[in-house]
PDB file of N, CA and C in Angstrom:
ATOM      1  N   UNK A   1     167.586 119.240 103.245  1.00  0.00           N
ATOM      2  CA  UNK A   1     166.330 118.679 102.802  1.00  0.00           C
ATOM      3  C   UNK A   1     165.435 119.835 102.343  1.00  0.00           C
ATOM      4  N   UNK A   2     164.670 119.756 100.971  1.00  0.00           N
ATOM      5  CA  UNK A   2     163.784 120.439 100.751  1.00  0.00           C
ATOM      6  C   UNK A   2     162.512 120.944 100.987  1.00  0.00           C
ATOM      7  N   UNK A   3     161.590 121.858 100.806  1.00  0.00           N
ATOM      8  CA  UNK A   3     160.394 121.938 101.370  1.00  0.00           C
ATOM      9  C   UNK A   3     159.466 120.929 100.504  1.00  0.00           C
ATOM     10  N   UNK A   4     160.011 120.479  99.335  1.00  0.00           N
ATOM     11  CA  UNK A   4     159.109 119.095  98.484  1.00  0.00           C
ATOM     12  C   UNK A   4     159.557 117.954  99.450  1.00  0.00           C
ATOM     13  N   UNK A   5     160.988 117.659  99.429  1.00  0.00           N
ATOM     14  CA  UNK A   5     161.269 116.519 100.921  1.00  0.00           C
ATOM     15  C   UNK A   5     160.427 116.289 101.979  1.00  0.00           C
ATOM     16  N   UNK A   6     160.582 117.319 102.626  1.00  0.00           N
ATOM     17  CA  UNK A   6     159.275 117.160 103.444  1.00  0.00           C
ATOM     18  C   UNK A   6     158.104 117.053 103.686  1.00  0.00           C
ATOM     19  N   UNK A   7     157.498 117.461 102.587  1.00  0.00           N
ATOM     20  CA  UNK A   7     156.597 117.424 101.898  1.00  0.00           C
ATOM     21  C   UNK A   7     155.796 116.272 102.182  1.00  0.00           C
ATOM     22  N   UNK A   8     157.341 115.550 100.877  1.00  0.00           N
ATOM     23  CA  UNK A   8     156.568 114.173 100.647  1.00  0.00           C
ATOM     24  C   UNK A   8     156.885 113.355 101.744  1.00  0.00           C
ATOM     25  N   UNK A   9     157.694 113.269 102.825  1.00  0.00           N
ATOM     26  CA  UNK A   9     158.163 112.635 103.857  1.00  0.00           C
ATOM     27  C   UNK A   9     156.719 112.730 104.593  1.00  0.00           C
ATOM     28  N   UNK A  10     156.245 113.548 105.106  1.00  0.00           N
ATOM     29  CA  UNK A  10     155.061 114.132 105.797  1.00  0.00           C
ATOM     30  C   UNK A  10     153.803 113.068 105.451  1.00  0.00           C
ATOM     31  N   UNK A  11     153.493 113.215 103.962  1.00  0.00           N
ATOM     32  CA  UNK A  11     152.508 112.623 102.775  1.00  0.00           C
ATOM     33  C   UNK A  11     152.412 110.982 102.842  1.00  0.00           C
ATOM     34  N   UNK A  12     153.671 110.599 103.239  1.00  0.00           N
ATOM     35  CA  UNK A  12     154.283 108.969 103.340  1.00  0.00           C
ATOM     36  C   UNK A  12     153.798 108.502 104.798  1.00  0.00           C
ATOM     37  N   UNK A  13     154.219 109.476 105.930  1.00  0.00           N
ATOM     38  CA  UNK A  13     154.008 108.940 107.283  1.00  0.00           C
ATOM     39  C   UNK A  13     152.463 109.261 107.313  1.00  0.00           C
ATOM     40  N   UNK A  14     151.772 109.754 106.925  1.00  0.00           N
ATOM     41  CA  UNK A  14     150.264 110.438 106.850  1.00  0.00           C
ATOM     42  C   UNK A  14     150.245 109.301 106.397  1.00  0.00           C
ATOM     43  N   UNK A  15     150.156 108.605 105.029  1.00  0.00           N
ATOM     44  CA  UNK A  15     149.903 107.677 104.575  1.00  0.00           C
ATOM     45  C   UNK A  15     149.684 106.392 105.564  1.00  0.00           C
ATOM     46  N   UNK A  16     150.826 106.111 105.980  1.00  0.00           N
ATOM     47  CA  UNK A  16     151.090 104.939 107.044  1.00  0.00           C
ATOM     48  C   UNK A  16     149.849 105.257 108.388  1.00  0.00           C
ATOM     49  N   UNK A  17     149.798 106.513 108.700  1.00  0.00           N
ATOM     50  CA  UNK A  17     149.290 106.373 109.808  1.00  0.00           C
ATOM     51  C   UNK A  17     147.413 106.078 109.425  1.00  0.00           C
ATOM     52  N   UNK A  18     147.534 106.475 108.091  1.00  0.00           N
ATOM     53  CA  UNK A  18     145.494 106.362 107.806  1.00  0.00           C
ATOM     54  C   UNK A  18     145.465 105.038 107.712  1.00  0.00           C
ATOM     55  N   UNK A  19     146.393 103.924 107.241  1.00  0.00           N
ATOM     56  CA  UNK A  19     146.294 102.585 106.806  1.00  0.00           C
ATOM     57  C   UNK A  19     146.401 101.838 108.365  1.00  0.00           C
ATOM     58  N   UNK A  20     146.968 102.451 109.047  1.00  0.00           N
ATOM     59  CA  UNK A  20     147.544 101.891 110.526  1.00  0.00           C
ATOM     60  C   UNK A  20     146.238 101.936 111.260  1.00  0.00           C
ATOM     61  N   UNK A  21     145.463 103.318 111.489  1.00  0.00           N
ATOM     62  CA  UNK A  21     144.178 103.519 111.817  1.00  0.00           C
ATOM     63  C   UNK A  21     142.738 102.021 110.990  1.00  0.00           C
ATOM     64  N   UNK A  22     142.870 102.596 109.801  1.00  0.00           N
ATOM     65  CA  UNK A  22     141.645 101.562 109.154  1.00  0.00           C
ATOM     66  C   UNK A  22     141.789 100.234 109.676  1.00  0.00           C
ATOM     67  N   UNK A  23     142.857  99.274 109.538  1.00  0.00           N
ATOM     68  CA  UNK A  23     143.320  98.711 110.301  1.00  0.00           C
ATOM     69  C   UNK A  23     142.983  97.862 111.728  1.00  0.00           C
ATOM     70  N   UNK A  24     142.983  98.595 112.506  1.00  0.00           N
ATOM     71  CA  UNK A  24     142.788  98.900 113.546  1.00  0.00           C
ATOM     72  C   UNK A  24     141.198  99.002 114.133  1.00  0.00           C
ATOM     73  N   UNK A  25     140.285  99.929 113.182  1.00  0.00           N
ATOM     74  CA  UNK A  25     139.224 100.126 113.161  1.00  0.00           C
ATOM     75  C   UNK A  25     138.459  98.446 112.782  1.00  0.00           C
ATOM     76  N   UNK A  26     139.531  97.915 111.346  1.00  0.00           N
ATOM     77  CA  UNK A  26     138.628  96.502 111.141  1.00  0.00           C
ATOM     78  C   UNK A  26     139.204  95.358 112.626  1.00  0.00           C
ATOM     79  N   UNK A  27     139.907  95.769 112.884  1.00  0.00           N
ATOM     80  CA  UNK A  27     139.934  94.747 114.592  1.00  0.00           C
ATOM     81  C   UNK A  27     138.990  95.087 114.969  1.00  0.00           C
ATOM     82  N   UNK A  28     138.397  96.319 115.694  1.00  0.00           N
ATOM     83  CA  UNK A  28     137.439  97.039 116.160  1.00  0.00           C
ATOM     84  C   UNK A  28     136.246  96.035 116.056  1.00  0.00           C
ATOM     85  N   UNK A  29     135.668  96.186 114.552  1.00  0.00           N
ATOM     86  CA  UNK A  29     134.553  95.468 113.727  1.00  0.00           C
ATOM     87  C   UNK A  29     134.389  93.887 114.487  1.00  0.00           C
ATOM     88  N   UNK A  30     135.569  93.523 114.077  1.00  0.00           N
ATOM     89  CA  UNK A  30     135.856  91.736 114.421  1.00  0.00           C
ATOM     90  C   UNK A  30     135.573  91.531 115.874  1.00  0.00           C
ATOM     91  N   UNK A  31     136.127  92.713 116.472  1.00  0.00           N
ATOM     92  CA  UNK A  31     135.231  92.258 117.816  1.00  0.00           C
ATOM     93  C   UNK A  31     133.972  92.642 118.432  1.00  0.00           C
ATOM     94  N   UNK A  32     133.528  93.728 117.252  1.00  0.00           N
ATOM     95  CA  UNK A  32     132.280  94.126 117.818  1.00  0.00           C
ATOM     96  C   UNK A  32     131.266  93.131 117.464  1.00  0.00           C
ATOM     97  N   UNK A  33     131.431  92.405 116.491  1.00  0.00           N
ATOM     98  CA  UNK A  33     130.981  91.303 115.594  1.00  0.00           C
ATOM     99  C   UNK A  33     130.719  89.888 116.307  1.00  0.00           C
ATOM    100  N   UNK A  34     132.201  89.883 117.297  1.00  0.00           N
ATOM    101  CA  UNK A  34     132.213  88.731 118.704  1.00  0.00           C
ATOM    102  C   UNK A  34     130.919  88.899 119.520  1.00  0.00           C
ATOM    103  N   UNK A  35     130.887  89.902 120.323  1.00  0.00           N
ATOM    104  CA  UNK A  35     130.020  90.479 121.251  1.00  0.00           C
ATOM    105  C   UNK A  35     128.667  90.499 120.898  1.00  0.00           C
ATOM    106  N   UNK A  36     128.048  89.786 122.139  1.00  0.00           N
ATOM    107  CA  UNK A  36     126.954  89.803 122.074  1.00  0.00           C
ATOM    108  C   UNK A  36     125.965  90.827 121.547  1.00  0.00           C
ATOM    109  N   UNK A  37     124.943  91.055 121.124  1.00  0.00           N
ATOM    110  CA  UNK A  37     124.377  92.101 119.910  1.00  0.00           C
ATOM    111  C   UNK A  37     124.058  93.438 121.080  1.00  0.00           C
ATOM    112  N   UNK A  38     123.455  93.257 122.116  1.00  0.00           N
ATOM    113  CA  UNK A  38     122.965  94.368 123.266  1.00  0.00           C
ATOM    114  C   UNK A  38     124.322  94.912 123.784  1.00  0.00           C
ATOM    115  N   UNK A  39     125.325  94.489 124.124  1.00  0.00           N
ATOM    116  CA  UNK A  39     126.397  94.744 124.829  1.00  0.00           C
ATOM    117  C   UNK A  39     127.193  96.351 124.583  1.00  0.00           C
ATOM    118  N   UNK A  40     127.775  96.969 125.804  1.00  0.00           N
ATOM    119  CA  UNK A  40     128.215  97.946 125.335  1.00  0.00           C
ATOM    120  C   UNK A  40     129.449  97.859 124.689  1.00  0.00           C
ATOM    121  N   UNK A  41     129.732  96.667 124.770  1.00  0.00           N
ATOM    122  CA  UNK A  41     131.128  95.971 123.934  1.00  0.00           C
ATOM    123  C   UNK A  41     131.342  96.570 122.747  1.00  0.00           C
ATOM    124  N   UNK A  42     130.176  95.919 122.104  1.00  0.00           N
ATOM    125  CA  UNK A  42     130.058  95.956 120.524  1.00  0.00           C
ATOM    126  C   UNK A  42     129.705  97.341 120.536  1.00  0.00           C
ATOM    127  N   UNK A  43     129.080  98.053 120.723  1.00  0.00           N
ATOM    128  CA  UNK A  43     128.078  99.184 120.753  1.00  0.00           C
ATOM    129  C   UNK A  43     129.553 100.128 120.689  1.00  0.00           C
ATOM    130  N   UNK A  44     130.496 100.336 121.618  1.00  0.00           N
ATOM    131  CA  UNK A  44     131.745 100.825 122.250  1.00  0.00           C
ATOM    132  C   UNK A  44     132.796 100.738 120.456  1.00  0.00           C
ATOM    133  N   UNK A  45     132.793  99.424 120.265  1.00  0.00           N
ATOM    134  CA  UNK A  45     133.506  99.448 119.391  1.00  0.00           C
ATOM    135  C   UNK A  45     133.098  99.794 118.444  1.00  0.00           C
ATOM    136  N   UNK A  46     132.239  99.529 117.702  1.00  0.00           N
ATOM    137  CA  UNK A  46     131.660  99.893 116.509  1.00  0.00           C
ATOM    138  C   UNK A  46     130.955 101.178 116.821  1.00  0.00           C
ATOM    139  N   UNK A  47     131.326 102.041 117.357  1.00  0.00           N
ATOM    140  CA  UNK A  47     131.206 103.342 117.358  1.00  0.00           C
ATOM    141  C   UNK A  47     132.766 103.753 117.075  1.00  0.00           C
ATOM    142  N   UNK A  48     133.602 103.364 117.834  1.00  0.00           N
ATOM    143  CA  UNK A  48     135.184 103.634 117.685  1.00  0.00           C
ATOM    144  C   UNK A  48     135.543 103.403 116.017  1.00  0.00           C
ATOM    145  N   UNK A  49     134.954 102.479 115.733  1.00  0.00           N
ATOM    146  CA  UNK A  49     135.600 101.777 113.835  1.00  0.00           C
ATOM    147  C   UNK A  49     134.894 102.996 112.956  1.00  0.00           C
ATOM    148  N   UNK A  50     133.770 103.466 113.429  1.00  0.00           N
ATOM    149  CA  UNK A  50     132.908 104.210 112.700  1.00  0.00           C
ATOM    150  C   UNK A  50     133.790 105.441 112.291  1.00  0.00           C
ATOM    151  N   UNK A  51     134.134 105.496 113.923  1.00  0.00           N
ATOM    152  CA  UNK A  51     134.561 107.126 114.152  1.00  0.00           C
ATOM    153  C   UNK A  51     136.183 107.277 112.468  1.00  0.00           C
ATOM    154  N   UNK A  52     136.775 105.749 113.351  1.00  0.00           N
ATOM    155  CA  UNK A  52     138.224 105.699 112.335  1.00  0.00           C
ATOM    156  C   UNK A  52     137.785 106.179 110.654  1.00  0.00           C
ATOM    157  N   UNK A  53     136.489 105.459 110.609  1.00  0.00           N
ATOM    158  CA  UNK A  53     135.913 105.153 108.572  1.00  0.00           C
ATOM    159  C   UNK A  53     135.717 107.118 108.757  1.00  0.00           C
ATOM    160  N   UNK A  54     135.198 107.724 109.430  1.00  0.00           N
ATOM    161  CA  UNK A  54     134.595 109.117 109.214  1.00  0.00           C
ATOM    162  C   UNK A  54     135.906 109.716 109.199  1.00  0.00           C
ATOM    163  N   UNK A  55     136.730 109.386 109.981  1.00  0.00           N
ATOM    164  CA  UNK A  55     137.981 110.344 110.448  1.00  0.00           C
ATOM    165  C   UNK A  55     139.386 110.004 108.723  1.00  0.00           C
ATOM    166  N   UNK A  56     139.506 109.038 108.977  1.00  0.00           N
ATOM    167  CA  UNK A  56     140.709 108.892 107.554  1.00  0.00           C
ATOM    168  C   UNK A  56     139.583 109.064 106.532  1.00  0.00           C
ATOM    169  N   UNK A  57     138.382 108.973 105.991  1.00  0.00           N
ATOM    170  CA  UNK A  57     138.040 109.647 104.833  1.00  0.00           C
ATOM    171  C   UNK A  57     137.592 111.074 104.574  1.00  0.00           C
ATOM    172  N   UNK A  58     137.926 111.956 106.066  1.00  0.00           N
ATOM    173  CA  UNK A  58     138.420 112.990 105.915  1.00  0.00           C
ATOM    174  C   UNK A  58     139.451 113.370 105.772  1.00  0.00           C
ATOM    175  N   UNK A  59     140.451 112.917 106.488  1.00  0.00           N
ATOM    176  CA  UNK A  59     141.827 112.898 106.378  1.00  0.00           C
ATOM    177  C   UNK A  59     142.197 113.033 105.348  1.00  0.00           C
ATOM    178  N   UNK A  60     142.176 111.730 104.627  1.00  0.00           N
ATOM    179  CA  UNK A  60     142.271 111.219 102.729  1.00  0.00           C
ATOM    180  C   UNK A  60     142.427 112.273 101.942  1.00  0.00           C
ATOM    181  N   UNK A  61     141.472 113.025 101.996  1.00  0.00           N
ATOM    182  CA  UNK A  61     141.180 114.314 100.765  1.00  0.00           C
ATOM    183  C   UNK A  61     142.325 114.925 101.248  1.00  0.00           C
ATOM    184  N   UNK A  62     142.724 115.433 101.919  1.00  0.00           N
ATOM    185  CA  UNK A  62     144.026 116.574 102.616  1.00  0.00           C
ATOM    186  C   UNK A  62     145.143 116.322 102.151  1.00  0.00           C
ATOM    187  N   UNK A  63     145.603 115.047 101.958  1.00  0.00           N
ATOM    188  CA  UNK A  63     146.672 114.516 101.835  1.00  0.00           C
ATOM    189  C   UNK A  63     146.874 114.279  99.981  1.00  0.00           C
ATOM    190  N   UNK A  64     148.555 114.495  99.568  1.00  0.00           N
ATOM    191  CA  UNK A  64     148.564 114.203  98.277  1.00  0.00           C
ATOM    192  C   UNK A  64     149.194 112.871  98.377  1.00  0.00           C
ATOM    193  N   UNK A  65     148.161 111.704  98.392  1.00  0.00           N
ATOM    194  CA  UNK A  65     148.344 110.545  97.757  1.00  0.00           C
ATOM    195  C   UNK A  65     149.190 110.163  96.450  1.00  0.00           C
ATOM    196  N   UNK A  66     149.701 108.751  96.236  1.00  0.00           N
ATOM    197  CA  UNK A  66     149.847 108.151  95.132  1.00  0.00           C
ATOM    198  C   UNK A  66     149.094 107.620  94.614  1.00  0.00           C
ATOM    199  N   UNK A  67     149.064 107.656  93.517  1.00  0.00           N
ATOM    200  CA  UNK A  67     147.568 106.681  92.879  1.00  0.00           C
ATOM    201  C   UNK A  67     147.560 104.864  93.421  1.00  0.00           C
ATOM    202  N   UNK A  68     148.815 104.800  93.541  1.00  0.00           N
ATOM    203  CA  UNK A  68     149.027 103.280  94.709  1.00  0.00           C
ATOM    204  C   UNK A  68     148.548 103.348  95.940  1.00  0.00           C
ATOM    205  N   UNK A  69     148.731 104.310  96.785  1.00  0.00           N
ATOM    206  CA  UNK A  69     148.545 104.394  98.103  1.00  0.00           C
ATOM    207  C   UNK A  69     146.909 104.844  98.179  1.00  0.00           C
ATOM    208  N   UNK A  70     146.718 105.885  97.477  1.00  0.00           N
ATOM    209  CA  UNK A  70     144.787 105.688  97.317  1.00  0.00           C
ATOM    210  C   UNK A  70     144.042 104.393  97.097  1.00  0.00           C
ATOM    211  N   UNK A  71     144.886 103.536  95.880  1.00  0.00           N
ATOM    212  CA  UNK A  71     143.763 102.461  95.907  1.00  0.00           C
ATOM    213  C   UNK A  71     144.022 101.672  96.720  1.00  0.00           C
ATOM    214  N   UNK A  72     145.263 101.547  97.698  1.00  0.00           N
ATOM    215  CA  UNK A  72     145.002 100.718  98.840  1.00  0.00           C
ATOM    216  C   UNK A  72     144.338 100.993 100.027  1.00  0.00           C
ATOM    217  N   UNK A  73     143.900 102.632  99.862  1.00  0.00           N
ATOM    218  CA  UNK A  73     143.539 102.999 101.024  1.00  0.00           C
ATOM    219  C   UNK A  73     141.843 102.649 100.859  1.00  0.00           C
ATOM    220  N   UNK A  74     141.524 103.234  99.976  1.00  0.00           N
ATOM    221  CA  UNK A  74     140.258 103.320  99.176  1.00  0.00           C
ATOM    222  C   UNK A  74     139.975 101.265  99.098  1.00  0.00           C
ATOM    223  N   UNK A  75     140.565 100.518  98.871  1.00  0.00           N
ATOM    224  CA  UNK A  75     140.178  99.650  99.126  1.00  0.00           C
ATOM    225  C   UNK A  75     139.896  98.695 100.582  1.00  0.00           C
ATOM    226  N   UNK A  76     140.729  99.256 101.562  1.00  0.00           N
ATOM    227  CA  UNK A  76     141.048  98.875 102.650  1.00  0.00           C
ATOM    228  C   UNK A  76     139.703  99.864 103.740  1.00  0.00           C
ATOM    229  N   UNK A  77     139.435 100.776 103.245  1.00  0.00           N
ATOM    230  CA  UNK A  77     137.877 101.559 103.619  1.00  0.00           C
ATOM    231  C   UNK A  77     136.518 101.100 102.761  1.00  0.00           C
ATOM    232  N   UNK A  78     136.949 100.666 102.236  1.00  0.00           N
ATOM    233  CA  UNK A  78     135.645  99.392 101.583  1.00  0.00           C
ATOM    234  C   UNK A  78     135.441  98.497 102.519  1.00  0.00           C
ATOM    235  N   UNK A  79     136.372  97.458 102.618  1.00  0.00           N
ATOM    236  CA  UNK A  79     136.285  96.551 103.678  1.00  0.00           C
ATOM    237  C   UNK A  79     135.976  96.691 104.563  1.00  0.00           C
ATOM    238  N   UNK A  80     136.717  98.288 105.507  1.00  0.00           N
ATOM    239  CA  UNK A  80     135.946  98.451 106.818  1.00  0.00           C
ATOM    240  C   UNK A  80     134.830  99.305 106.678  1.00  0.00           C
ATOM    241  N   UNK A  81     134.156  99.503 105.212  1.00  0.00           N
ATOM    242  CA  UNK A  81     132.471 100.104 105.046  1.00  0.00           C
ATOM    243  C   UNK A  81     131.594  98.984 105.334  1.00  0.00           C
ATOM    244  N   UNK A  82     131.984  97.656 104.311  1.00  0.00           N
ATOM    245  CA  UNK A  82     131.229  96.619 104.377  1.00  0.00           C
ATOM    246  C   UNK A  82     130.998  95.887 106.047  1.00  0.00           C
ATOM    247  N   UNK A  83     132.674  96.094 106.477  1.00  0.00           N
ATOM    248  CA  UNK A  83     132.221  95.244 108.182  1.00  0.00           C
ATOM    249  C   UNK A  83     131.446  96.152 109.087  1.00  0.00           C
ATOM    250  N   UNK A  84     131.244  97.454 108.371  1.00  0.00           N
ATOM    251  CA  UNK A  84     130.847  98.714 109.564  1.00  0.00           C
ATOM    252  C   UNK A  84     128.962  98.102 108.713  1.00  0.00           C
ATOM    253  N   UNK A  85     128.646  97.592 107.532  1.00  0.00           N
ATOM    254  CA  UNK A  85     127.107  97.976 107.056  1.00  0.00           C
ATOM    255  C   UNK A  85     126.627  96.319 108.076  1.00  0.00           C
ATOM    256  N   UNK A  86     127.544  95.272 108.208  1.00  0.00           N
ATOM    257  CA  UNK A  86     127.075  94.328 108.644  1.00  0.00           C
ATOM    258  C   UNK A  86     126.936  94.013 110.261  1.00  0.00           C
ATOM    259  N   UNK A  87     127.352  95.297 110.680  1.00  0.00           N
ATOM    260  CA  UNK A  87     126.960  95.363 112.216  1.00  0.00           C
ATOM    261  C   UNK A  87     125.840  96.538 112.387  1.00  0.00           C
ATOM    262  N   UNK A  88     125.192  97.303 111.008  1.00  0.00           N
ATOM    263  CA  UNK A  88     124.161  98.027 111.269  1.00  0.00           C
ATOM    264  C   UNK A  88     124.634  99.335 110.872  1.00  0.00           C
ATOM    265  N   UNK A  89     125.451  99.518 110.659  1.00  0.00           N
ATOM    266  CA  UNK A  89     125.756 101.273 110.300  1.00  0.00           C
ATOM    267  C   UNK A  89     125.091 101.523 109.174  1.00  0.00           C
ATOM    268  N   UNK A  90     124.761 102.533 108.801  1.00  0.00           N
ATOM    269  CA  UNK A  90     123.906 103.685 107.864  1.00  0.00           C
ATOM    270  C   UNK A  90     124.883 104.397 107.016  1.00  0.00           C
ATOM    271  N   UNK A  91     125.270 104.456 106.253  1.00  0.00           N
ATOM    272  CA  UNK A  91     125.965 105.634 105.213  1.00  0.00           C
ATOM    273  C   UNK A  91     125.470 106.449 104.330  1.00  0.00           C
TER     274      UNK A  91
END
């Protein structure tokens, strides 16, 4: 296997794991969204979803994407921008 093989092997599982995270983060949302508005529930989670949106759109830049795998990522961090602006977050 080559050092481009790995490369791109590396680039693919990176991939999977930022989409696996965002993901994850919009569960986060959905239940911070459940929870009562004072609760450290919500407060807990939607700090956690935040952290995911700050963390893979750092990530993102590092990584050499496909122009497929960006706009799914890039679209799939929209979604969890919009569920992160409707529980109060600031960007």
């Amino acid at each position: 296997m080559s050092l481009d093989d790995v490369r791109n092997r590396l680039d693919r599982t990176g991939f999977s794991f930022l989409v696996s995270d965002v993901e994850l983060a919009l569960t986060l949302t959905r239940i911070a969204q459940d929870a009562d508005t004072d609760s450290d529930k919500r407060a807990r989670n939607q700090h956690n979803a935040r952290r995911a949106y700050d963390t893979v759109t750092g990530l993102m830049s590092r990584m050499a994407l496909t122009g497929e795998e960006e706009q799914e990522l890039t679209a799939k961090l929209g979604q969890l921008k919009s569920e992160l602006h409707l529980l109060g977050e600031q960007f």
